[in-house]
PDB file of N, CA and C in Angstrom:
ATOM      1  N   UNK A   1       0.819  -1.193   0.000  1.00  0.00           N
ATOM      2  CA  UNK A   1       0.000   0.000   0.000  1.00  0.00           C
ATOM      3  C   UNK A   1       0.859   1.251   0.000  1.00  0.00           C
ATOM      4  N   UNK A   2       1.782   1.274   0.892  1.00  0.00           N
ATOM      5  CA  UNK A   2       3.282   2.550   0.896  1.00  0.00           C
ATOM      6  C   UNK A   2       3.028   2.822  -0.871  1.00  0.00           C
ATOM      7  N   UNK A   3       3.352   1.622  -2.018  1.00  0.00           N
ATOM      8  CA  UNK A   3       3.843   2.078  -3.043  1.00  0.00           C
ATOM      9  C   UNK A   3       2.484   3.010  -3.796  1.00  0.00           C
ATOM     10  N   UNK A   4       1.486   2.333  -3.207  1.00  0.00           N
ATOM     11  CA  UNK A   4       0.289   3.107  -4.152  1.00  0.00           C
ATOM     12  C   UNK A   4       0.490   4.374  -4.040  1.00  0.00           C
ATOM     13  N   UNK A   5       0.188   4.748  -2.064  1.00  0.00           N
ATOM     14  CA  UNK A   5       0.797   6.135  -1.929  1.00  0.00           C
ATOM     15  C   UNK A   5       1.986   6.674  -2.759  1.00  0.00           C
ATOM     16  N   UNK A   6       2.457   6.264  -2.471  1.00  0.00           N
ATOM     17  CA  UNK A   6       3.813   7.330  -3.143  1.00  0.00           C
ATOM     18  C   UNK A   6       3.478   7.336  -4.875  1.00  0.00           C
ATOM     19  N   UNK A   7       3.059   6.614  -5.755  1.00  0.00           N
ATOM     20  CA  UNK A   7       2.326   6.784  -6.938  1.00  0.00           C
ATOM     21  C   UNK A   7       1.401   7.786  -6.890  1.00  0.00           C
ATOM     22  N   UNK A   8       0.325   7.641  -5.947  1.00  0.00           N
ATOM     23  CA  UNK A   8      -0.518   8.783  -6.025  1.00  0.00           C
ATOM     24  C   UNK A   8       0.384  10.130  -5.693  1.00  0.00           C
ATOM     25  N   UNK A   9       1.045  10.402  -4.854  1.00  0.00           N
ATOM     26  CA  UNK A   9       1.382  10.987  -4.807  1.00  0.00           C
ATOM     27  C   UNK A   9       2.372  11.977  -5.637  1.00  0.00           C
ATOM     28  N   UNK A  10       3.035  11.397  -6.956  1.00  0.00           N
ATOM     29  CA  UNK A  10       3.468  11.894  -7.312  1.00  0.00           C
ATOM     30  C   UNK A  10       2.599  11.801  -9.047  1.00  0.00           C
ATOM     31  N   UNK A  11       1.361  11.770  -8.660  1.00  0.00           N
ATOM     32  CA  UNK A  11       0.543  11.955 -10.088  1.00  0.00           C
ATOM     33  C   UNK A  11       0.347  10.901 -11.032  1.00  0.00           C
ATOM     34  N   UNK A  12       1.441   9.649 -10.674  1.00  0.00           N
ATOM     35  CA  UNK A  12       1.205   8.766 -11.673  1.00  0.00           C
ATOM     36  C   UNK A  12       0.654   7.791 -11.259  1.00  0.00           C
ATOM     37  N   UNK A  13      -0.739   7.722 -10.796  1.00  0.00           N
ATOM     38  CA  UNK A  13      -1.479   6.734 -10.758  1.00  0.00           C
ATOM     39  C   UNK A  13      -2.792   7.329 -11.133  1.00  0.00           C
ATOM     40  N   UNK A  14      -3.901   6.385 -12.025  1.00  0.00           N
ATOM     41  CA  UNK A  14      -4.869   7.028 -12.110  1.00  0.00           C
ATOM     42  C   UNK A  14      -6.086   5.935 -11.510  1.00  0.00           C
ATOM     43  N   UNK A  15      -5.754   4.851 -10.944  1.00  0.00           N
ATOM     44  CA  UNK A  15      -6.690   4.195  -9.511  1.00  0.00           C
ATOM     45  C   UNK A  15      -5.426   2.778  -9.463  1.00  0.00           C
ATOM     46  N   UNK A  16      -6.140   2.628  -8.328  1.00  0.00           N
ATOM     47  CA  UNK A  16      -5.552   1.732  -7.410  1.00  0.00           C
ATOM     48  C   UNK A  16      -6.690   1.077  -6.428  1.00  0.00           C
ATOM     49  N   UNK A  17      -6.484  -0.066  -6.096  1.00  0.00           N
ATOM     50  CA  UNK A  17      -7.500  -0.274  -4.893  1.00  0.00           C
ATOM     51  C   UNK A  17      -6.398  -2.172  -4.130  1.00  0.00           C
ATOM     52  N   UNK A  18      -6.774  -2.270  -3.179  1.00  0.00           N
ATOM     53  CA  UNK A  18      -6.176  -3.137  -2.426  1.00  0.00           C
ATOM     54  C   UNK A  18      -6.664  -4.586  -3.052  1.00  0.00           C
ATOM     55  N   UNK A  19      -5.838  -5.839  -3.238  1.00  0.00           N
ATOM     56  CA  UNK A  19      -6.241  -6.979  -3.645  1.00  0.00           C
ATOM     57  C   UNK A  19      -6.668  -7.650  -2.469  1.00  0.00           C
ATOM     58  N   UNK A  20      -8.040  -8.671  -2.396  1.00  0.00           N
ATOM     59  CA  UNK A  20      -8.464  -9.192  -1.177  1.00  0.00           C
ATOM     60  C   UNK A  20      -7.390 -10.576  -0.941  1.00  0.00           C
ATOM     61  N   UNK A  21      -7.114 -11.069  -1.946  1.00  0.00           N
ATOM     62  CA  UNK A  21      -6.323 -12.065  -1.836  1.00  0.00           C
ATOM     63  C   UNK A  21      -4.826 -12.137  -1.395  1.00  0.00           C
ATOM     64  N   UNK A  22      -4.418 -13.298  -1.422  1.00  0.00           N
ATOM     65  CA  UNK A  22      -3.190 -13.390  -1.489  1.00  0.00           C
ATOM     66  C   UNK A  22      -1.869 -13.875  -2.255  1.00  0.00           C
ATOM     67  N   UNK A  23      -0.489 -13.807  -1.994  1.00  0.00           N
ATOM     68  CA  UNK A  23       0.354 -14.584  -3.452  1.00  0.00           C
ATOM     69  C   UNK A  23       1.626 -14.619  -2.695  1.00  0.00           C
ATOM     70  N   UNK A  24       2.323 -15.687  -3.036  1.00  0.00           N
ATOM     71  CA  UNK A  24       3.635 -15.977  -2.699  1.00  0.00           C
ATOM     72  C   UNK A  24       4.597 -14.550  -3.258  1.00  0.00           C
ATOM     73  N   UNK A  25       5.247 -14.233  -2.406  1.00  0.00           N
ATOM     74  CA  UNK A  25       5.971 -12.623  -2.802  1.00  0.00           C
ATOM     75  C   UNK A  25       7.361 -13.715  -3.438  1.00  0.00           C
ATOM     76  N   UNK A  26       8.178 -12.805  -3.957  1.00  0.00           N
ATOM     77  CA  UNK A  26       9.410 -13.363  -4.659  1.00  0.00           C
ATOM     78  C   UNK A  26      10.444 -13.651  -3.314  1.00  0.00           C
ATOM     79  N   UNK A  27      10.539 -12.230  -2.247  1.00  0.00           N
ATOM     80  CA  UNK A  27      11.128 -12.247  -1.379  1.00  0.00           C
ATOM     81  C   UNK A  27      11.062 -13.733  -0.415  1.00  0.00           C
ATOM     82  N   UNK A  28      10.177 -13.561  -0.078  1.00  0.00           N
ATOM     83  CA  UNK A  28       9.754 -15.125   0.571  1.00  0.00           C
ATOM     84  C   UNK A  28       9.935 -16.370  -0.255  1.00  0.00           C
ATOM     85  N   UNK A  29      10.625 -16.774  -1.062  1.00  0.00           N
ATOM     86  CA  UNK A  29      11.360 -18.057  -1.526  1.00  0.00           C
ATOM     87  C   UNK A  29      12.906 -17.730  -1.670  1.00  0.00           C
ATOM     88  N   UNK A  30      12.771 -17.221  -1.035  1.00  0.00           N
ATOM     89  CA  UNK A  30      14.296 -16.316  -0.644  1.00  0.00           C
ATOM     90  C   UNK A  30      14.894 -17.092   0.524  1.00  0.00           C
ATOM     91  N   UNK A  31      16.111 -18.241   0.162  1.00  0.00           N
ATOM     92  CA  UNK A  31      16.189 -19.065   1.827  1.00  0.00           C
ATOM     93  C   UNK A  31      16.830 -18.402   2.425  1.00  0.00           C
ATOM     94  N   UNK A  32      17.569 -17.190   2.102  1.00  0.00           N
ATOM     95  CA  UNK A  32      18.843 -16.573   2.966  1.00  0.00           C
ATOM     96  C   UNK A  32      17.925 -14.893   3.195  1.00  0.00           C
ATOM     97  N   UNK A  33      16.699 -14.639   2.820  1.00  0.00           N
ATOM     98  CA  UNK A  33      15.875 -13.532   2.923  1.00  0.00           C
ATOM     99  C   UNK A  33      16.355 -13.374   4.661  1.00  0.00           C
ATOM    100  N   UNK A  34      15.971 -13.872   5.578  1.00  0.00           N
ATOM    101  CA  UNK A  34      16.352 -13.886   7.049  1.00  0.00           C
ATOM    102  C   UNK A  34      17.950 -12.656   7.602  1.00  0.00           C
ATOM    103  N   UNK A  35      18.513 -13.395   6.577  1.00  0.00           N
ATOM    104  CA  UNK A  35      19.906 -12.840   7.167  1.00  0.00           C
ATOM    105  C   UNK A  35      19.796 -11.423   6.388  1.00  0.00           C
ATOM    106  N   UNK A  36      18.837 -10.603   5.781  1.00  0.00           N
ATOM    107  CA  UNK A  36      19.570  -9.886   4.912  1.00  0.00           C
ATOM    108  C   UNK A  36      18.853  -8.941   5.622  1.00  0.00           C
ATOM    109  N   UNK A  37      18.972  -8.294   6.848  1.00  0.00           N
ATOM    110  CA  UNK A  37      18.139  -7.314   7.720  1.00  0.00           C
ATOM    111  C   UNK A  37      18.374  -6.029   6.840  1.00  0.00           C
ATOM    112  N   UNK A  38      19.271  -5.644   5.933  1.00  0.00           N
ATOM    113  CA  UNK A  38      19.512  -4.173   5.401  1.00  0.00           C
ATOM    114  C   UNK A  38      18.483  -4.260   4.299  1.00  0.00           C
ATOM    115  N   UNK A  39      17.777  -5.071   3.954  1.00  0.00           N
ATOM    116  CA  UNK A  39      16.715  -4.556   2.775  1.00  0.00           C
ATOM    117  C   UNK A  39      15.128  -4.008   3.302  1.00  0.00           C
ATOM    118  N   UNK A  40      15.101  -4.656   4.803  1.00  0.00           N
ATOM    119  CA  UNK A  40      14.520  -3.293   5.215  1.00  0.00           C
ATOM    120  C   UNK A  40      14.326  -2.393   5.669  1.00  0.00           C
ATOM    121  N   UNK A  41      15.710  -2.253   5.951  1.00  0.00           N
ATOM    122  CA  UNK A  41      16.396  -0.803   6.291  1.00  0.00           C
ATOM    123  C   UNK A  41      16.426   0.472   5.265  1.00  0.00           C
ATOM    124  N   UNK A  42      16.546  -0.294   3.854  1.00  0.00           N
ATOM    125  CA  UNK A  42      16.278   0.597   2.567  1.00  0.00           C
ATOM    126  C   UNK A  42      15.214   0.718   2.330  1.00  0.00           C
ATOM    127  N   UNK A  43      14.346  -0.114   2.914  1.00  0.00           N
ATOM    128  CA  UNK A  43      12.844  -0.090   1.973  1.00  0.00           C
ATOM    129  C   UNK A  43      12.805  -0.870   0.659  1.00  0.00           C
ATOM    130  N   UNK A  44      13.649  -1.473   0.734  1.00  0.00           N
ATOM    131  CA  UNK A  44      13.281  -2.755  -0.533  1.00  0.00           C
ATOM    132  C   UNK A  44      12.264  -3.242  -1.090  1.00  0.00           C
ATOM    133  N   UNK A  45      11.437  -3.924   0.410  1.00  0.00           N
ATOM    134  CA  UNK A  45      10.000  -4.405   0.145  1.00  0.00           C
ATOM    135  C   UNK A  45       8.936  -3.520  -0.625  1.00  0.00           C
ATOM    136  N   UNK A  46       9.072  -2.080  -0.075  1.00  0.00           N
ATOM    137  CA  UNK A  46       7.975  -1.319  -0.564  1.00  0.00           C
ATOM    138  C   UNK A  46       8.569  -0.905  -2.216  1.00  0.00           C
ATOM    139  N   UNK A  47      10.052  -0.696  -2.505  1.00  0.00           N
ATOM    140  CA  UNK A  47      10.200  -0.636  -3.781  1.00  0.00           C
ATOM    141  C   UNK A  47       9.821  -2.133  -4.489  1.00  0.00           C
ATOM    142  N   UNK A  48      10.245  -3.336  -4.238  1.00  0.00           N
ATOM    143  CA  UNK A  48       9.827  -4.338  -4.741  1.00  0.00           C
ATOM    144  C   UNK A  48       7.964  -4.358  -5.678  1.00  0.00           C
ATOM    145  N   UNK A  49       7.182  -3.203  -4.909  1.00  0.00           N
ATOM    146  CA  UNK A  49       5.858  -3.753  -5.262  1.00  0.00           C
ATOM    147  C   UNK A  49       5.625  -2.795  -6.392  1.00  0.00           C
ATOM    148  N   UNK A  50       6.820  -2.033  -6.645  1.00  0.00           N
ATOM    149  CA  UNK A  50       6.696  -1.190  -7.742  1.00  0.00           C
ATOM    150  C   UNK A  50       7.415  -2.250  -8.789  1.00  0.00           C
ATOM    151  N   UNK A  51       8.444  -2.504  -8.284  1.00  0.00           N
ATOM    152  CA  UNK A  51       9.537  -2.831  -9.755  1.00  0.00           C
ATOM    153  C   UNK A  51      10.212  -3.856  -9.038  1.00  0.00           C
ATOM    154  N   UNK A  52      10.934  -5.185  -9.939  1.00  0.00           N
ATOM    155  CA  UNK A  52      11.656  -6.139  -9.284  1.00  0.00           C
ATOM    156  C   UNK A  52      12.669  -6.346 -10.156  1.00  0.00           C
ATOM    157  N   UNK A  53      12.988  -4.972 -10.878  1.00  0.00           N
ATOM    158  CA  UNK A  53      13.519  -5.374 -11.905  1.00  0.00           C
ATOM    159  C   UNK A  53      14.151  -5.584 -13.207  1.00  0.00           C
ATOM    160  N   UNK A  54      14.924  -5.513 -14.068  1.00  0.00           N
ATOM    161  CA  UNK A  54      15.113  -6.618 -15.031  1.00  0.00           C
ATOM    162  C   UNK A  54      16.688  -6.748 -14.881  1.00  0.00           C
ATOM    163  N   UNK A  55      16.681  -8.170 -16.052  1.00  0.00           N
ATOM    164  CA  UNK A  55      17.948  -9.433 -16.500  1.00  0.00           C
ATOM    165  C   UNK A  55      19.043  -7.775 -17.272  1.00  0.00           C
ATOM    166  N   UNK A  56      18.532  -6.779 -17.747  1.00  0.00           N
ATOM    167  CA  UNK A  56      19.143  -5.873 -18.663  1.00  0.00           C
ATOM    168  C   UNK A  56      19.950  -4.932 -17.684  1.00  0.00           C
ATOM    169  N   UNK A  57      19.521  -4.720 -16.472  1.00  0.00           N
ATOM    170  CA  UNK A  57      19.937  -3.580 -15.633  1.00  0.00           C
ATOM    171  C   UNK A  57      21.136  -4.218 -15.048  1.00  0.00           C
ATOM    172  N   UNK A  58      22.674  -3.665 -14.953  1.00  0.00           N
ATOM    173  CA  UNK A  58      23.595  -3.918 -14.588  1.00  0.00           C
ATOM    174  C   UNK A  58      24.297  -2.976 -13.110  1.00  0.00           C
ATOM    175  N   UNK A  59      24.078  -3.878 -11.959  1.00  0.00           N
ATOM    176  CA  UNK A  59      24.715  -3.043 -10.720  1.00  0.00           C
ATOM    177  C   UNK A  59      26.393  -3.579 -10.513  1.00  0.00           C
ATOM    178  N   UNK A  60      27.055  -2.715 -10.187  1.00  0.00           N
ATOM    179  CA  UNK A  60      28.355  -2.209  -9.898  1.00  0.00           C
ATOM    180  C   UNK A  60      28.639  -2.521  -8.407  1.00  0.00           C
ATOM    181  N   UNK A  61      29.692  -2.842  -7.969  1.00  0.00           N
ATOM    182  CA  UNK A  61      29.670  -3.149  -5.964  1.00  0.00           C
ATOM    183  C   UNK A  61      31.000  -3.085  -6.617  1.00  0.00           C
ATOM    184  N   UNK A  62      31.245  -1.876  -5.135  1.00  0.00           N
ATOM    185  CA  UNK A  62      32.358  -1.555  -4.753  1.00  0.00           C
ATOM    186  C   UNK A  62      32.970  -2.229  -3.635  1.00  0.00           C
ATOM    187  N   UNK A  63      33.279  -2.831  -2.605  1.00  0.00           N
ATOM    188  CA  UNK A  63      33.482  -3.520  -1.569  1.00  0.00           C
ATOM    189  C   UNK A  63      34.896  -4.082  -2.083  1.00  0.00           C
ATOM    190  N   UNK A  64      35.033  -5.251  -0.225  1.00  0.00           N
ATOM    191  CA  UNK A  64      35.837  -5.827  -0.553  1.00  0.00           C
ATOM    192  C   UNK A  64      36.673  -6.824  -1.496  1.00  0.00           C
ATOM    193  N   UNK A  65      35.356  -7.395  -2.078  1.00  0.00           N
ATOM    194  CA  UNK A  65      35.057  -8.735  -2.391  1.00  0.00           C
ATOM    195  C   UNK A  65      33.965  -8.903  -2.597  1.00  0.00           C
ATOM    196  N   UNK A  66      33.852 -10.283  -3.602  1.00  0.00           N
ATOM    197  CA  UNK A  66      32.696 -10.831  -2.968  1.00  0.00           C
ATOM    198  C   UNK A  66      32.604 -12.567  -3.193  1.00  0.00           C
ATOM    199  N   UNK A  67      31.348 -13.319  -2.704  1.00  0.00           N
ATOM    200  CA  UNK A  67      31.771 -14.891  -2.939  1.00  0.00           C
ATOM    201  C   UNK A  67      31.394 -15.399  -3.921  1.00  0.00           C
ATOM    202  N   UNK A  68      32.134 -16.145  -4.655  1.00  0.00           N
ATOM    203  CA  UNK A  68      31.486 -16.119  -6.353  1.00  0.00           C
ATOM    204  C   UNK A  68      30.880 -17.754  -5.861  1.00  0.00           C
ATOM    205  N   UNK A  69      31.147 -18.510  -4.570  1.00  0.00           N
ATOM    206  CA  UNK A  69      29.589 -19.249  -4.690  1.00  0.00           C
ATOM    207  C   UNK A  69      28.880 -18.925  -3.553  1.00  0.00           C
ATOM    208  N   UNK A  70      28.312 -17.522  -3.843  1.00  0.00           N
ATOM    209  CA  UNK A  70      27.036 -17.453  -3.384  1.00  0.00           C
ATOM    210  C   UNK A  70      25.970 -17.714  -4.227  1.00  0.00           C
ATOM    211  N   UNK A  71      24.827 -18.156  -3.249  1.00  0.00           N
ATOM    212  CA  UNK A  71      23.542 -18.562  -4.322  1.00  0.00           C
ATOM    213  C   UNK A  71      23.127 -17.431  -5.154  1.00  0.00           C
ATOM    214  N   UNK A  72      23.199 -16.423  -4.548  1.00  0.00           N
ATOM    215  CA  UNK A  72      22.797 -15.169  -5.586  1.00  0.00           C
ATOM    216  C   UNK A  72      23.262 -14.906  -6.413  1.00  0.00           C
ATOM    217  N   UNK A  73      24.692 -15.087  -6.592  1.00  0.00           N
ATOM    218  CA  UNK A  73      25.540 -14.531  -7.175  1.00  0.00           C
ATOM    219  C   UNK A  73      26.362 -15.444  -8.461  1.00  0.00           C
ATOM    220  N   UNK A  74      25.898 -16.843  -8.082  1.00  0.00           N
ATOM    221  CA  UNK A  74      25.992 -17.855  -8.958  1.00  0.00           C
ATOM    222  C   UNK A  74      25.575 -17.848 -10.762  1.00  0.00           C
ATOM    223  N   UNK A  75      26.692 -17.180 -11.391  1.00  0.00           N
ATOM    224  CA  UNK A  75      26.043 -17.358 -12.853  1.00  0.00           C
ATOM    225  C   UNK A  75      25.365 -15.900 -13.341  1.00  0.00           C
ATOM    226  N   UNK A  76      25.702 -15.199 -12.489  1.00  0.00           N
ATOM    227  CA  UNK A  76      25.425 -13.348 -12.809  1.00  0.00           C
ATOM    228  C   UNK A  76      26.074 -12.244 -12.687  1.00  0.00           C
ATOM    229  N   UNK A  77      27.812 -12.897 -12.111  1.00  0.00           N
ATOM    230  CA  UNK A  77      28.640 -12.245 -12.501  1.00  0.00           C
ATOM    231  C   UNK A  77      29.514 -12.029 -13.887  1.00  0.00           C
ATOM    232  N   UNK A  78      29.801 -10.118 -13.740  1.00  0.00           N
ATOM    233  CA  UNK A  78      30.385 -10.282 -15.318  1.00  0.00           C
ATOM    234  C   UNK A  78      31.536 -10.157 -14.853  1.00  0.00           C
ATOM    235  N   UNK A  79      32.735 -10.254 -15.860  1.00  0.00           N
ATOM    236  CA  UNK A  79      34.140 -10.106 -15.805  1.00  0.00           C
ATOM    237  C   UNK A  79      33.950  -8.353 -15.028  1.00  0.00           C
ATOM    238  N   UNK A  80      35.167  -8.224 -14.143  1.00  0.00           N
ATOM    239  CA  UNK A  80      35.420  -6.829 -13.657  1.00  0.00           C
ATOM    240  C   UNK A  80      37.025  -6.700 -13.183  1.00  0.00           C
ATOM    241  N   UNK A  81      37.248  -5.573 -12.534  1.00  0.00           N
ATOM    242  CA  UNK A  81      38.417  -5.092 -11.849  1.00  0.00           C
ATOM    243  C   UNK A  81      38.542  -5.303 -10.492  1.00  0.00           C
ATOM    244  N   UNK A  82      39.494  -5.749  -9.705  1.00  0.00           N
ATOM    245  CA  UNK A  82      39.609  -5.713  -8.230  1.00  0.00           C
ATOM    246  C   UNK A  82      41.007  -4.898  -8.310  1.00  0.00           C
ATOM    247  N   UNK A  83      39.760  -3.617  -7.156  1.00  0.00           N
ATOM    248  CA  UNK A  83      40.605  -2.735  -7.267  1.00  0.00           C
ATOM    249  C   UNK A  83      41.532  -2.678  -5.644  1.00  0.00           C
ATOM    250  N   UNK A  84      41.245  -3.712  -5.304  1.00  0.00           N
ATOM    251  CA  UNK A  84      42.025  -4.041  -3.639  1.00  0.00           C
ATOM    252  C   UNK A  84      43.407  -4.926  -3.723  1.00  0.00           C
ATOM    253  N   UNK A  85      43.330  -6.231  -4.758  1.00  0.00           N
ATOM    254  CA  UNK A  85      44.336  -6.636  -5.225  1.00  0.00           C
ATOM    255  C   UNK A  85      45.211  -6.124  -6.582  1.00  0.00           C
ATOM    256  N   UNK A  86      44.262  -5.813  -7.506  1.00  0.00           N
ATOM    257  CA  UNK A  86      44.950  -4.990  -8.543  1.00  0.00           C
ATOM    258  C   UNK A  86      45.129  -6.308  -9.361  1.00  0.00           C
ATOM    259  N   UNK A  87      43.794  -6.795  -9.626  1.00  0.00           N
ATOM    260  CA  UNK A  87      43.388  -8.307 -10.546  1.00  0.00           C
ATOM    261  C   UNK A  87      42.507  -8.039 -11.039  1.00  0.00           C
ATOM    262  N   UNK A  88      42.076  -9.336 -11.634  1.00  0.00           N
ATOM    263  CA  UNK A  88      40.609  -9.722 -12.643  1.00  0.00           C
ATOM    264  C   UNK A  88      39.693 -10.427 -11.595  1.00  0.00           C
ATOM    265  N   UNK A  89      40.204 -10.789 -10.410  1.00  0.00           N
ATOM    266  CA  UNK A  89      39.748 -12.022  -9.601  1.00  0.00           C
ATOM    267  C   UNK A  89      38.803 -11.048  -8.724  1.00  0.00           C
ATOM    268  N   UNK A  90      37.778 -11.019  -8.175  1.00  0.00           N
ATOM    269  CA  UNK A  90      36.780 -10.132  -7.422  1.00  0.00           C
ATOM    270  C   UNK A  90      36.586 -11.498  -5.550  1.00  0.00           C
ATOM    271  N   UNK A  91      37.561 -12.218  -5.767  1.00  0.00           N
ATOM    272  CA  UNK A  91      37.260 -12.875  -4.777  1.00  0.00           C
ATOM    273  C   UNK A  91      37.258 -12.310  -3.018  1.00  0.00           C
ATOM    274  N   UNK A  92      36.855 -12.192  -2.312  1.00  0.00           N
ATOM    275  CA  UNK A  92      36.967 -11.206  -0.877  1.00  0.00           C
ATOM    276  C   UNK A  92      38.256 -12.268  -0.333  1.00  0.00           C
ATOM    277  N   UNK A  93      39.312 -11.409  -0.276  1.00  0.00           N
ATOM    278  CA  UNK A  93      40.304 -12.101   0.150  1.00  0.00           C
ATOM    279  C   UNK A  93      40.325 -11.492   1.958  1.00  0.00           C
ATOM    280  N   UNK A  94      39.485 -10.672   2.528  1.00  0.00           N
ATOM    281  CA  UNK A  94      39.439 -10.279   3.984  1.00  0.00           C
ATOM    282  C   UNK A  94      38.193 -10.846   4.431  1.00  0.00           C
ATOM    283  N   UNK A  95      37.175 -11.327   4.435  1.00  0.00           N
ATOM    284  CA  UNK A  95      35.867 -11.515   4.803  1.00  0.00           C
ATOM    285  C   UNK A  95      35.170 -10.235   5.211  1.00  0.00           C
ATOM    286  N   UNK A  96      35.530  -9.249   4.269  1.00  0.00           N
ATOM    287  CA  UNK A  96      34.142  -8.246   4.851  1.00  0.00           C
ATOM    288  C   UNK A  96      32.960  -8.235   3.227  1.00  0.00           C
ATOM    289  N   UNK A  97      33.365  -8.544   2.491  1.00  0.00           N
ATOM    290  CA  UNK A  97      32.909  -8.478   1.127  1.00  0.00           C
ATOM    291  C   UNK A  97      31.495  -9.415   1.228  1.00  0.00           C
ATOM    292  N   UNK A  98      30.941 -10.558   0.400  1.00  0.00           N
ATOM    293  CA  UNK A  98      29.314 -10.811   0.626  1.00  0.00           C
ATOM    294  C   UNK A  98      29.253 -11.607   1.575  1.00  0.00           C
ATOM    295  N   UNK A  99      28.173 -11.684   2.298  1.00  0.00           N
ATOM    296  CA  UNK A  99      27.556 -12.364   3.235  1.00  0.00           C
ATOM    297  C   UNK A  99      26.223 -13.416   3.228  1.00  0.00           C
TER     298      UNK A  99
END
């Protein structure tokens, strides 16, 4: 409901009304959803009901590292720079990088 508001609010909605039912959210088949307390710290959820998305949009992470077998991360990394070792390798060689 947050997202309707903020649609109405900024003019681009022309109705809305609440669904009586219910539906498996994407978040919730999420097995590691638990550990990830900072997405609703951002407000994730309420952006989620706007947009989830797409395969075309490419994000950038700056950090230490990160674990190339994480489940998320499995098969959606592109080639990049590590700019901590001064490689091709993006592996977190300190453990502060993904979790």
């Amino acid at each position: 409901m947050m997202a309707v508001t903020r649609l109405m609010i900024v003019g681009s909605l022309l109705y809305a009304a609440l669904w009586p039912g219910s539906w498996a959210r994407a978040e919730d088949a999420d097995p590691l959803r638990g550990d990830q307390w900072s997405l609703d710290l951002i407000g994730a959820p309420c952006a989620w009901q706007v947009s989830q998305g797409r395969r075309e949009v490419i994000v950038a992470l700056i950090d230490s590292g990160v674990d190339l077998q994480h489940p998320d991360l499995l098969g959606r990394l592109l080639p990049g720079r590590d700019f901590v070792d001064g490689d091709d390798d993006p592996s977190d060689a300190n453990g502060h990088g993904t979790h």
